[in-house]
C-alpha atoms as a PDB file:
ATOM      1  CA  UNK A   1     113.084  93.191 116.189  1.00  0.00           C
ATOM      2  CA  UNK A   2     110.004  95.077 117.501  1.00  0.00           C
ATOM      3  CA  UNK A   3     109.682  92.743 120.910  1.00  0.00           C
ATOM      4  CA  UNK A   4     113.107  94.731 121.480  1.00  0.00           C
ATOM      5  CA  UNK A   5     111.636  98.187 120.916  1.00  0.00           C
ATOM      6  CA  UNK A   6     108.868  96.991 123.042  1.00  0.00           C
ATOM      7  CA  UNK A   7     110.540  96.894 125.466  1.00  0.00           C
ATOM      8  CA  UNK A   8     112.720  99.897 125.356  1.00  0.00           C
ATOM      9  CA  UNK A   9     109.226 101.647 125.402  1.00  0.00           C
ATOM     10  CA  UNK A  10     108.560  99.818 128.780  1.00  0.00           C
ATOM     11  CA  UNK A  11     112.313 100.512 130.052  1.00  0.00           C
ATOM     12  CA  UNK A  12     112.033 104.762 129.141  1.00  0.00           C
ATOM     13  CA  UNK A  13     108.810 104.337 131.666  1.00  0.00           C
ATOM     14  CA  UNK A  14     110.798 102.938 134.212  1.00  0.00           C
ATOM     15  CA  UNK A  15     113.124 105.502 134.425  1.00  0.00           C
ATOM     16  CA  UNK A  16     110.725 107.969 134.096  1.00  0.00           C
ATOM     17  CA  UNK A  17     110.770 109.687 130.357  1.00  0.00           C
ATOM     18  CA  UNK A  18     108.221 111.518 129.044  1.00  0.00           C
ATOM     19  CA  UNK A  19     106.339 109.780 126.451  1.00  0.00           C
ATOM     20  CA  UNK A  20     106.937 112.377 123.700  1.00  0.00           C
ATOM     21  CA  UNK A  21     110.860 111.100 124.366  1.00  0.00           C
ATOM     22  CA  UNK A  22     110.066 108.261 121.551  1.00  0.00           C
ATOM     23  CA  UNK A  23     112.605 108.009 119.047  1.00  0.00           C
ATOM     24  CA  UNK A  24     110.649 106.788 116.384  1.00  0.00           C
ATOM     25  CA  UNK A  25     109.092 108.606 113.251  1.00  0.00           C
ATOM     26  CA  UNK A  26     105.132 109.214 113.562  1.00  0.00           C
ATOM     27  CA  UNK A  27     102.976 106.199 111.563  1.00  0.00           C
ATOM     28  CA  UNK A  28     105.871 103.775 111.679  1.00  0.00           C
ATOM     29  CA  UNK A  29     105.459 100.206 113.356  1.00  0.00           C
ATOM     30  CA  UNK A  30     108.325 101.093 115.405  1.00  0.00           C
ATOM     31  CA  UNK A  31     106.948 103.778 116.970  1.00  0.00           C
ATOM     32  CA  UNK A  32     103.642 101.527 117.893  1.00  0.00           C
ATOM     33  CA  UNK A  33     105.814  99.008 119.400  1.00  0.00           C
ATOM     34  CA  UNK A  34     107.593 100.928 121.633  1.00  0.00           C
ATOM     35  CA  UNK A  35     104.143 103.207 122.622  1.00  0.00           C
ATOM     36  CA  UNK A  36     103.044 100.100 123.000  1.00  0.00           C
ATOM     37  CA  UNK A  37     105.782  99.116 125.548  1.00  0.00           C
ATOM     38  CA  UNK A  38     105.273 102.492 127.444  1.00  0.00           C
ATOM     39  CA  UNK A  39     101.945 102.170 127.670  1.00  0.00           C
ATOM     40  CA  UNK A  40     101.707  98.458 128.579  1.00  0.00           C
ATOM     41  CA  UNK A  41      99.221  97.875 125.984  1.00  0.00           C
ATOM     42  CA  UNK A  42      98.751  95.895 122.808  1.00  0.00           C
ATOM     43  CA  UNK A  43      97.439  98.009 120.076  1.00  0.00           C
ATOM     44  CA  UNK A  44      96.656  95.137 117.854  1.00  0.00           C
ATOM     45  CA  UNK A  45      95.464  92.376 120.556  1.00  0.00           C
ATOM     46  CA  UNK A  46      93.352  94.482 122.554  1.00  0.00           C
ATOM     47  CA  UNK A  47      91.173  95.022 119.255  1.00  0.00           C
ATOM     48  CA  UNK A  48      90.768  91.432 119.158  1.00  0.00           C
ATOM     49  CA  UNK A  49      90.144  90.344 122.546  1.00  0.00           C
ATOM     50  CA  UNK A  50      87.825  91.293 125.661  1.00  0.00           C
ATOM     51  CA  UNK A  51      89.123  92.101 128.625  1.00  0.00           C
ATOM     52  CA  UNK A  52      89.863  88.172 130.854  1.00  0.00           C
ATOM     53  CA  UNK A  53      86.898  89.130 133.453  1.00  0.00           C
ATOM     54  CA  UNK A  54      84.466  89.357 130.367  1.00  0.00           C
ATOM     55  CA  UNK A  55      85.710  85.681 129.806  1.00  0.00           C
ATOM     56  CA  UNK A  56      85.202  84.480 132.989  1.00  0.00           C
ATOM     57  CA  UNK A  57      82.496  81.957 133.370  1.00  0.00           C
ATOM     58  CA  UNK A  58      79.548  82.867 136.175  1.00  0.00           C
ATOM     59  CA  UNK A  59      81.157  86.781 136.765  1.00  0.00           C
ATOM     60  CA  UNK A  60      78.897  89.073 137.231  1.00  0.00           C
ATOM     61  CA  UNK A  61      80.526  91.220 133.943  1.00  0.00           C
ATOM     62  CA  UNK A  62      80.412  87.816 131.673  1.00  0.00           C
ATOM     63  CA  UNK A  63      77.161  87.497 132.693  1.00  0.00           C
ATOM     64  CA  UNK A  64      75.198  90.796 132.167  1.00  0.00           C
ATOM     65  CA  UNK A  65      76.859  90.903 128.156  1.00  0.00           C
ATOM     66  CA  UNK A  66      75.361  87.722 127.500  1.00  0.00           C
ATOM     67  CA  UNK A  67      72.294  88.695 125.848  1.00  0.00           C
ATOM     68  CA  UNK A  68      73.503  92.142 124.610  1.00  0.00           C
ATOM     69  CA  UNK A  69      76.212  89.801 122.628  1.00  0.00           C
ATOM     70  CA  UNK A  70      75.500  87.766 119.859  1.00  0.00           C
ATOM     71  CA  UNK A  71      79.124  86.540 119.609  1.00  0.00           C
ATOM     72  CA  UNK A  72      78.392  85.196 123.034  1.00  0.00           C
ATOM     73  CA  UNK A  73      78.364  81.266 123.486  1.00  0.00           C
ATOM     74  CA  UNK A  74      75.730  81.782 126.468  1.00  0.00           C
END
């Protein structure tokens, strides 16, 4: 299950391997998941979705996108 490689990408941080120590071939899902677990990122959600201060109603970030943005609700 990839939630598993996950998070043996997030364990081989703890303990302080190198990030070329992935065990997984190049271009494979597996390899993603556990880069993704290493890096403490989400490859596919953080294509989808801003950043949660962007969301935030009234914050100073929200507000200064809100006419460059057309997506924008405001």
């Amino acid at each position: 299950m990839l939630m598993d490689i996950v998070k043996q990408g997030a364990r081989a941080r703890s303990v302080g391997r190198p990030r070329d120590a992935c065990p997984y071939p190049g271009e494979s899902r597996e390899r993603r998941a556990w880069f993704e677990g290493y890096d403490g990122s989400s490859w596919a959600v953080a294509t989808r979705m801003p950043h949660p201060a962007r969301m935030l109603p009234g914050s100073p970030l929200s507000d200064a996108n809100a006419a460059s943005d057309p997506v924008s609700p405001a």
